[in-house]
N, C-alpha and C. Protein backbone atom coordinates (compact mmCIF):
# COMPACT_ATOMS: atom_id res chain seq x y z
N UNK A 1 59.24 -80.46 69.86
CA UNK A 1 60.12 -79.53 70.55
C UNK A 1 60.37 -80.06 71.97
N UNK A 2 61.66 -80.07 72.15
CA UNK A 2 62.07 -80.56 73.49
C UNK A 2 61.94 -79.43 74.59
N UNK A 3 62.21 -79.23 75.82
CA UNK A 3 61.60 -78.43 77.13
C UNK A 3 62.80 -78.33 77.79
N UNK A 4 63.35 -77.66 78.17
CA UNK A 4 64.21 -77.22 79.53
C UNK A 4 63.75 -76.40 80.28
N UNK A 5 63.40 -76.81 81.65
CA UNK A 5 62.64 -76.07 82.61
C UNK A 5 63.89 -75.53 84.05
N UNK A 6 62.83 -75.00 84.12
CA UNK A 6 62.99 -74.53 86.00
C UNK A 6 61.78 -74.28 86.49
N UNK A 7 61.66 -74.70 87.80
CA UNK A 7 60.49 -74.83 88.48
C UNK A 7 61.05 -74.18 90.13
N UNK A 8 60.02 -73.27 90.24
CA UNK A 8 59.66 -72.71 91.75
C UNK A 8 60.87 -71.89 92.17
N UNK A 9 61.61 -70.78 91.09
CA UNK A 9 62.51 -70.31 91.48
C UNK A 9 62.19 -69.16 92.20
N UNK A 10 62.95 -69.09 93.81
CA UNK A 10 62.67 -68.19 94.54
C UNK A 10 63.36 -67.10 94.68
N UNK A 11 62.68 -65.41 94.03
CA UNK A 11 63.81 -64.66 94.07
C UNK A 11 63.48 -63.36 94.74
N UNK A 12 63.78 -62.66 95.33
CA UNK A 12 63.34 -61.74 96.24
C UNK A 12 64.19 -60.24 95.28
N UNK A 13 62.86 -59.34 95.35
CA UNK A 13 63.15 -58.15 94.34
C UNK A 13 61.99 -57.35 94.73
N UNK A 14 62.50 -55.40 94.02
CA UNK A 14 60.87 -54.53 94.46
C UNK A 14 60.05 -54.74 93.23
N UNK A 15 59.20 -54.86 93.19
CA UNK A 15 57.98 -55.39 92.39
C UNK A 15 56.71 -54.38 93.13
N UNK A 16 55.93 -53.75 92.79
CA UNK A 16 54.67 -53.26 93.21
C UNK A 16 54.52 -51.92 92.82
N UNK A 17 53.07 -51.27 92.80
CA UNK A 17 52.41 -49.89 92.82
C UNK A 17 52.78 -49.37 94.41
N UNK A 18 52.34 -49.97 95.29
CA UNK A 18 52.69 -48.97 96.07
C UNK A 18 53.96 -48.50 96.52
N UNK A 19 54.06 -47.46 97.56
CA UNK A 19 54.90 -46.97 98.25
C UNK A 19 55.73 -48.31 99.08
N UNK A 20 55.17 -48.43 100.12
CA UNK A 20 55.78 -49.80 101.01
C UNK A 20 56.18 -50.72 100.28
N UNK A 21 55.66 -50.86 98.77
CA UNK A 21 56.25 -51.62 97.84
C UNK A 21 57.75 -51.44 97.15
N UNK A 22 57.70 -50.20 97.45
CA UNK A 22 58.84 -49.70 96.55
C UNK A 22 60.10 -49.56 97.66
N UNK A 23 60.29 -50.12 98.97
CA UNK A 23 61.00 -49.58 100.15
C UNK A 23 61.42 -51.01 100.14
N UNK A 24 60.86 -51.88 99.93
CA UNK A 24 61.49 -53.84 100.51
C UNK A 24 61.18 -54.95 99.55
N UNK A 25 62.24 -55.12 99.81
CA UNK A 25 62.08 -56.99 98.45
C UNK A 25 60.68 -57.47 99.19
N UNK A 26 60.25 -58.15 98.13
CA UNK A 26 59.39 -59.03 97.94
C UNK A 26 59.96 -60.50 97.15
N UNK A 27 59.53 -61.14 98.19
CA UNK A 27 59.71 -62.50 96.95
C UNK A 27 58.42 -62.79 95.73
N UNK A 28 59.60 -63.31 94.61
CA UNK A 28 58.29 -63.45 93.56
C UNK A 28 59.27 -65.21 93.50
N UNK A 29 57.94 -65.85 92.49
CA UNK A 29 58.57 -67.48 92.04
C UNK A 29 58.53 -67.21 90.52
N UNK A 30 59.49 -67.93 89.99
CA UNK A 30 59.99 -68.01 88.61
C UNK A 30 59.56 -69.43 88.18
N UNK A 31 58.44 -69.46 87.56
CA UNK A 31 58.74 -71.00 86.61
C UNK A 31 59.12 -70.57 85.03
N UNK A 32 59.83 -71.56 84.30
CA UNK A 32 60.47 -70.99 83.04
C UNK A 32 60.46 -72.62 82.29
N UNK A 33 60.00 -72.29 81.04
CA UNK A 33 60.68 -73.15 80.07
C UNK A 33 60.73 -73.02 79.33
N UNK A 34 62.24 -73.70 78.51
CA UNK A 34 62.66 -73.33 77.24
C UNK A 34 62.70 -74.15 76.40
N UNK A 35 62.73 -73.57 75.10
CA UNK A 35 62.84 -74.50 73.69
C UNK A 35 64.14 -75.37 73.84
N UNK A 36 64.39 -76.23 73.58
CA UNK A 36 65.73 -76.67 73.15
C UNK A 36 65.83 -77.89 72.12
N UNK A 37 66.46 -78.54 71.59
CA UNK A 37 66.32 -79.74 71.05
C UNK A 37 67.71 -80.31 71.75
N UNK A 38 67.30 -81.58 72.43
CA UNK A 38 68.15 -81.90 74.00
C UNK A 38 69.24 -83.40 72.63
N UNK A 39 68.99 -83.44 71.74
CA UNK A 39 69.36 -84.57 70.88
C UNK A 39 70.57 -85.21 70.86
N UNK A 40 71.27 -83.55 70.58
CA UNK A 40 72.68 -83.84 70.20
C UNK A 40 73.48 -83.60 71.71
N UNK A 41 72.87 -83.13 72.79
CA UNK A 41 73.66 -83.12 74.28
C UNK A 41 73.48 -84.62 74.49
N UNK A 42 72.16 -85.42 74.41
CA UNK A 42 72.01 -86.54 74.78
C UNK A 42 73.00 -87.54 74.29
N UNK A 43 73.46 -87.11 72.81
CA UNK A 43 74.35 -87.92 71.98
C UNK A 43 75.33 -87.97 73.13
N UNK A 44 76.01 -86.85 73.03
CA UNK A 44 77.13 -86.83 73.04
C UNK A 44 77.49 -86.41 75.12
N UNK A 45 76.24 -86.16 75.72
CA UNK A 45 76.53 -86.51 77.17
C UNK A 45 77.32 -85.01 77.25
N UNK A 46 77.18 -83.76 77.00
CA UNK A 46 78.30 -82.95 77.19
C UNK A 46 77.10 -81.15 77.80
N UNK A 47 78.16 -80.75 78.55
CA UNK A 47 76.95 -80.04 78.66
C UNK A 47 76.58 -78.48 77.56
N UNK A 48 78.08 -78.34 76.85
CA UNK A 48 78.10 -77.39 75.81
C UNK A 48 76.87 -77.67 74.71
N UNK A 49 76.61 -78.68 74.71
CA UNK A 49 75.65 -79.45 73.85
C UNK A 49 74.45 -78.40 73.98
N UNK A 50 73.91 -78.54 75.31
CA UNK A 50 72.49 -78.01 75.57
C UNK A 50 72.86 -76.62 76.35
N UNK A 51 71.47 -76.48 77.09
CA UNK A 51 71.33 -74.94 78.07
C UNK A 51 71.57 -75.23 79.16
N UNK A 52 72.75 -74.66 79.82
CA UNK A 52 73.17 -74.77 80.67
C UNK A 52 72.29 -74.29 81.87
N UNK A 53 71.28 -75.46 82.62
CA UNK A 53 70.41 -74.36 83.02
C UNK A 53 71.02 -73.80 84.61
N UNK A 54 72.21 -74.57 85.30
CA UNK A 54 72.27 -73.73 85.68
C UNK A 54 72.71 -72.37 85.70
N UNK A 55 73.85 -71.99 84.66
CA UNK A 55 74.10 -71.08 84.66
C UNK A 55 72.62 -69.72 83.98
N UNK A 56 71.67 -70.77 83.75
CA UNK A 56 70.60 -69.72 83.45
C UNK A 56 69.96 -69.20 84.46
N UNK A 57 69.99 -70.35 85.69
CA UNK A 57 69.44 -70.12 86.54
C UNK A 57 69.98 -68.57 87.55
N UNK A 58 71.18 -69.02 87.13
CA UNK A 58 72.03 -67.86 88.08
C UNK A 58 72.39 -66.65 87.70
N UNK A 59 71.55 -66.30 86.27
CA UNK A 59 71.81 -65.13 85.31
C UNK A 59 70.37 -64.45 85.45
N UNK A 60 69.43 -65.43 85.62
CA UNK A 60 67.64 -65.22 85.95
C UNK A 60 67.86 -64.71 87.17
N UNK A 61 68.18 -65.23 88.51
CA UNK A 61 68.22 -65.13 89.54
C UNK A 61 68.67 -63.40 89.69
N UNK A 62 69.71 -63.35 89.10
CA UNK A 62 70.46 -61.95 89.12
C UNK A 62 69.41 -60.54 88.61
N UNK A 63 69.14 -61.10 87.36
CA UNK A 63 68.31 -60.22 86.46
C UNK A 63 67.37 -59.72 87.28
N UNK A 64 66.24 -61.14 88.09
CA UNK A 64 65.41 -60.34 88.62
C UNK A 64 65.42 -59.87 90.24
N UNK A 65 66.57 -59.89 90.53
CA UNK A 65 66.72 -59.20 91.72
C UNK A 65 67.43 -58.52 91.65
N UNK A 66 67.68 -57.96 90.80
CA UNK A 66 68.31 -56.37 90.53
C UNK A 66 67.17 -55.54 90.05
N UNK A 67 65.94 -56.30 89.32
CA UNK A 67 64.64 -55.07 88.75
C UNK A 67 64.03 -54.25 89.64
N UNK A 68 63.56 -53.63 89.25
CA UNK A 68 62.56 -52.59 90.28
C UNK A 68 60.82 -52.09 89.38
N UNK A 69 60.65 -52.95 89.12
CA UNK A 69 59.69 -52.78 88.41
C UNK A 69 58.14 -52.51 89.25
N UNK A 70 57.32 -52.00 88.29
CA UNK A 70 55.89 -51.58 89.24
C UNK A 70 55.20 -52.79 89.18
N UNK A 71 55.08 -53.25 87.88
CA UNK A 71 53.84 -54.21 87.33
C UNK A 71 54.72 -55.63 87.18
N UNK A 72 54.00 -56.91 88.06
CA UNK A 72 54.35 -58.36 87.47
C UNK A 72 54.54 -58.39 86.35
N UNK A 73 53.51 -57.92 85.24
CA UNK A 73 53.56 -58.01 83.98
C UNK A 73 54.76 -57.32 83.40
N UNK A 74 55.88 -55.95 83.62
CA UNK A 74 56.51 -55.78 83.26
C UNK A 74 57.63 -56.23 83.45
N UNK A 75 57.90 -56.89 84.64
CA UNK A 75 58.74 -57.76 85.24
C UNK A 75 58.32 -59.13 84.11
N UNK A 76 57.75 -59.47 84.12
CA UNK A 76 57.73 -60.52 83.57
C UNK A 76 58.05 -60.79 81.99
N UNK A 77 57.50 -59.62 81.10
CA UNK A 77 57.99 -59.07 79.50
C UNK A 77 59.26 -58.96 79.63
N UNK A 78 60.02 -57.98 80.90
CA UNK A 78 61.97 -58.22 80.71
C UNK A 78 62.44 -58.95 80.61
N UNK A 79 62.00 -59.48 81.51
CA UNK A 79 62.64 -61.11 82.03
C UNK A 79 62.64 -62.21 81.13
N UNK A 80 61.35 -62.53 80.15
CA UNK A 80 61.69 -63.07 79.17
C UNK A 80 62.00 -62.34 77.96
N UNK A 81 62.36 -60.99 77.41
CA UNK A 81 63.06 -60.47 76.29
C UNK A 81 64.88 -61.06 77.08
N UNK A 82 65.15 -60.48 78.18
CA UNK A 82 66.52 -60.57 78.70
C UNK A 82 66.84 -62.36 78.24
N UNK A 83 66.26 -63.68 78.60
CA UNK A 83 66.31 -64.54 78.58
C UNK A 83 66.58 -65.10 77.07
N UNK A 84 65.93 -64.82 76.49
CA UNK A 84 65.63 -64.93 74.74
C UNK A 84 66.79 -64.60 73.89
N UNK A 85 67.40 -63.10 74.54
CA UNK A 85 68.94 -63.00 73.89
C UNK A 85 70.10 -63.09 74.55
N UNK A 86 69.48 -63.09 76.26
CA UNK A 86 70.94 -63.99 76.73
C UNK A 86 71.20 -65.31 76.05
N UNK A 87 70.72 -65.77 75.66
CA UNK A 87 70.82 -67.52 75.78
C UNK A 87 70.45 -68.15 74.25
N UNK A 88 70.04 -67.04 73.09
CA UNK A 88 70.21 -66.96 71.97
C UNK A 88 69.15 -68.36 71.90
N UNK A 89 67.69 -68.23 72.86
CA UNK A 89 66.68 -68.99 72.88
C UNK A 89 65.63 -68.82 71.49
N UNK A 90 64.76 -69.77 71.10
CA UNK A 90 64.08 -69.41 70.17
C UNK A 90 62.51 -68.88 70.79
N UNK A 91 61.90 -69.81 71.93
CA UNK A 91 60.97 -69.45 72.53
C UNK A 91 61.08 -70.01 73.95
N UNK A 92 60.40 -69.31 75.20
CA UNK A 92 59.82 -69.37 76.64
C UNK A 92 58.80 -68.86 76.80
N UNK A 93 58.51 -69.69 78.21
CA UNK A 93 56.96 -69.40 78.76
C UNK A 93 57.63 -69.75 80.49
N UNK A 94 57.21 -68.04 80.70
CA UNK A 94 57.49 -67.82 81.69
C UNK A 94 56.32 -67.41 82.74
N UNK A 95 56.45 -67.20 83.64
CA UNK A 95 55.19 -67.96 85.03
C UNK A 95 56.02 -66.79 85.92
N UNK A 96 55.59 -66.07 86.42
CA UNK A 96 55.72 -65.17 87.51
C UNK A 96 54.49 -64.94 88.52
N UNK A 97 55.05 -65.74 90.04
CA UNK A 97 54.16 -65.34 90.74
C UNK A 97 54.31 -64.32 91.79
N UNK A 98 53.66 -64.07 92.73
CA UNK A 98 53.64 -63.13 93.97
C UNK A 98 53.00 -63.33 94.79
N UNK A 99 53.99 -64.51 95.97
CA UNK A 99 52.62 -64.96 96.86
C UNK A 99 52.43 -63.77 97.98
N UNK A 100 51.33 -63.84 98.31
CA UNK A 100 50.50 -62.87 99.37
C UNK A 100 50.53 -61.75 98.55
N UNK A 101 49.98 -61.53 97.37
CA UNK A 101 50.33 -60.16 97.27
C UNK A 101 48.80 -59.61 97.07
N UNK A 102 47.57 -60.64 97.60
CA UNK A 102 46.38 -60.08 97.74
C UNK A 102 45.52 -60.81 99.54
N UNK A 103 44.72 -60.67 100.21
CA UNK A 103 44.52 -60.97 101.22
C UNK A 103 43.56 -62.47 100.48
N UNK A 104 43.85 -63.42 101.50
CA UNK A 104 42.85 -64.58 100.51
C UNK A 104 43.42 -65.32 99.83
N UNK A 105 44.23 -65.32 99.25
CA UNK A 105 44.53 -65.68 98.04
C UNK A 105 46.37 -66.28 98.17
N UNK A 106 46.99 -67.29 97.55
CA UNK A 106 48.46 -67.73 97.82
C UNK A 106 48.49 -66.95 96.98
N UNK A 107 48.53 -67.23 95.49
CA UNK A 107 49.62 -66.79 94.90
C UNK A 107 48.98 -65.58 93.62
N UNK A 108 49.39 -64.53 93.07
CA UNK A 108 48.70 -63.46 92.04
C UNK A 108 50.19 -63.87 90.68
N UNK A 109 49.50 -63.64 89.67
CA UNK A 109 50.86 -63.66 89.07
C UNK A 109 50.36 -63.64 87.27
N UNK A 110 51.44 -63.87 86.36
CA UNK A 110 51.16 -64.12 85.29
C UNK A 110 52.16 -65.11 84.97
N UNK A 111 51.47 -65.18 83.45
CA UNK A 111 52.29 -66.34 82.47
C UNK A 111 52.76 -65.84 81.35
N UNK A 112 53.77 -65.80 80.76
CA UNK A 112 53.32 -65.47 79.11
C UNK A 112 54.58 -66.20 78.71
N UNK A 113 54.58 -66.27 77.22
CA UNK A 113 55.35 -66.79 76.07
C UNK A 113 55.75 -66.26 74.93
N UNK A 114 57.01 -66.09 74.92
CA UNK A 114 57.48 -65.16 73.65
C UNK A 114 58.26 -65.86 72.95
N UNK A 115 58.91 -65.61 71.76
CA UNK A 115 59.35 -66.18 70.52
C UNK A 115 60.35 -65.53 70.28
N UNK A 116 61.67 -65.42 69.98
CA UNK A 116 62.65 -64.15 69.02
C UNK A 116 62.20 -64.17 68.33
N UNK A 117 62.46 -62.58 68.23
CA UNK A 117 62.08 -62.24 66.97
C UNK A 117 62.84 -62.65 66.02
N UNK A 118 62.25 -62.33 65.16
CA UNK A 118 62.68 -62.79 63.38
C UNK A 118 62.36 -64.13 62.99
């Protein structure tokens, strides 16, 4: 299986339990990668071929700075269901972090990986 990534995408959105959380963006980072088989773009050099990542980038970007979510983790389950049938993907593994969002510590965050269904 071939990989189409993005790395260290910076997107500012409300994310958190608390109150002060719920009043101001926060930046979170997006790492993402996707299934693709890059074969027949490589053939043929075109970009209809493959995933256009930037326009994924700029559909991700949107998605999650429009959420308002409490939990990383639920932010992070949308974000890859939204991804999966925007882009008619088979599987991603997506990386959501939140730097400073504990004293000590750069970055808090999760990972996960989902599949379409069926």
């Amino acid at each position: 299986m071939d990989k189409i990534f993005l790395s260290s995408l910076s997107v500012d959105c409300i994310v958190g339990i608390w109150e002060w959380e719920r009043r101001i963006k926060q930046t979170v980072i997006v790492d993402l990668e996707m299934a693709a088989d890059i074969r027949k773009a490589a053939a043929t050099d075109r970009i209809e071929d493959t995933i256009d990542y930037k326009r994924v980038c700029d559909r991700l970007r949107a998605f999650v700075a429009e959420s308002q979510f409490k939990l990383v983790e639920t932010l992070a389950e949308r974000t890859a269901a939204f991804l999966l049938a925007e882009f008619s993907l088979s599987w991603v593994r997506l990386t959501i972090r939140k730097p400073g969002a504990l004293a000590g510590i750069g970055d808090v965050g999760v990972t996960i990986e989902r599949s379409a269904p069926g």
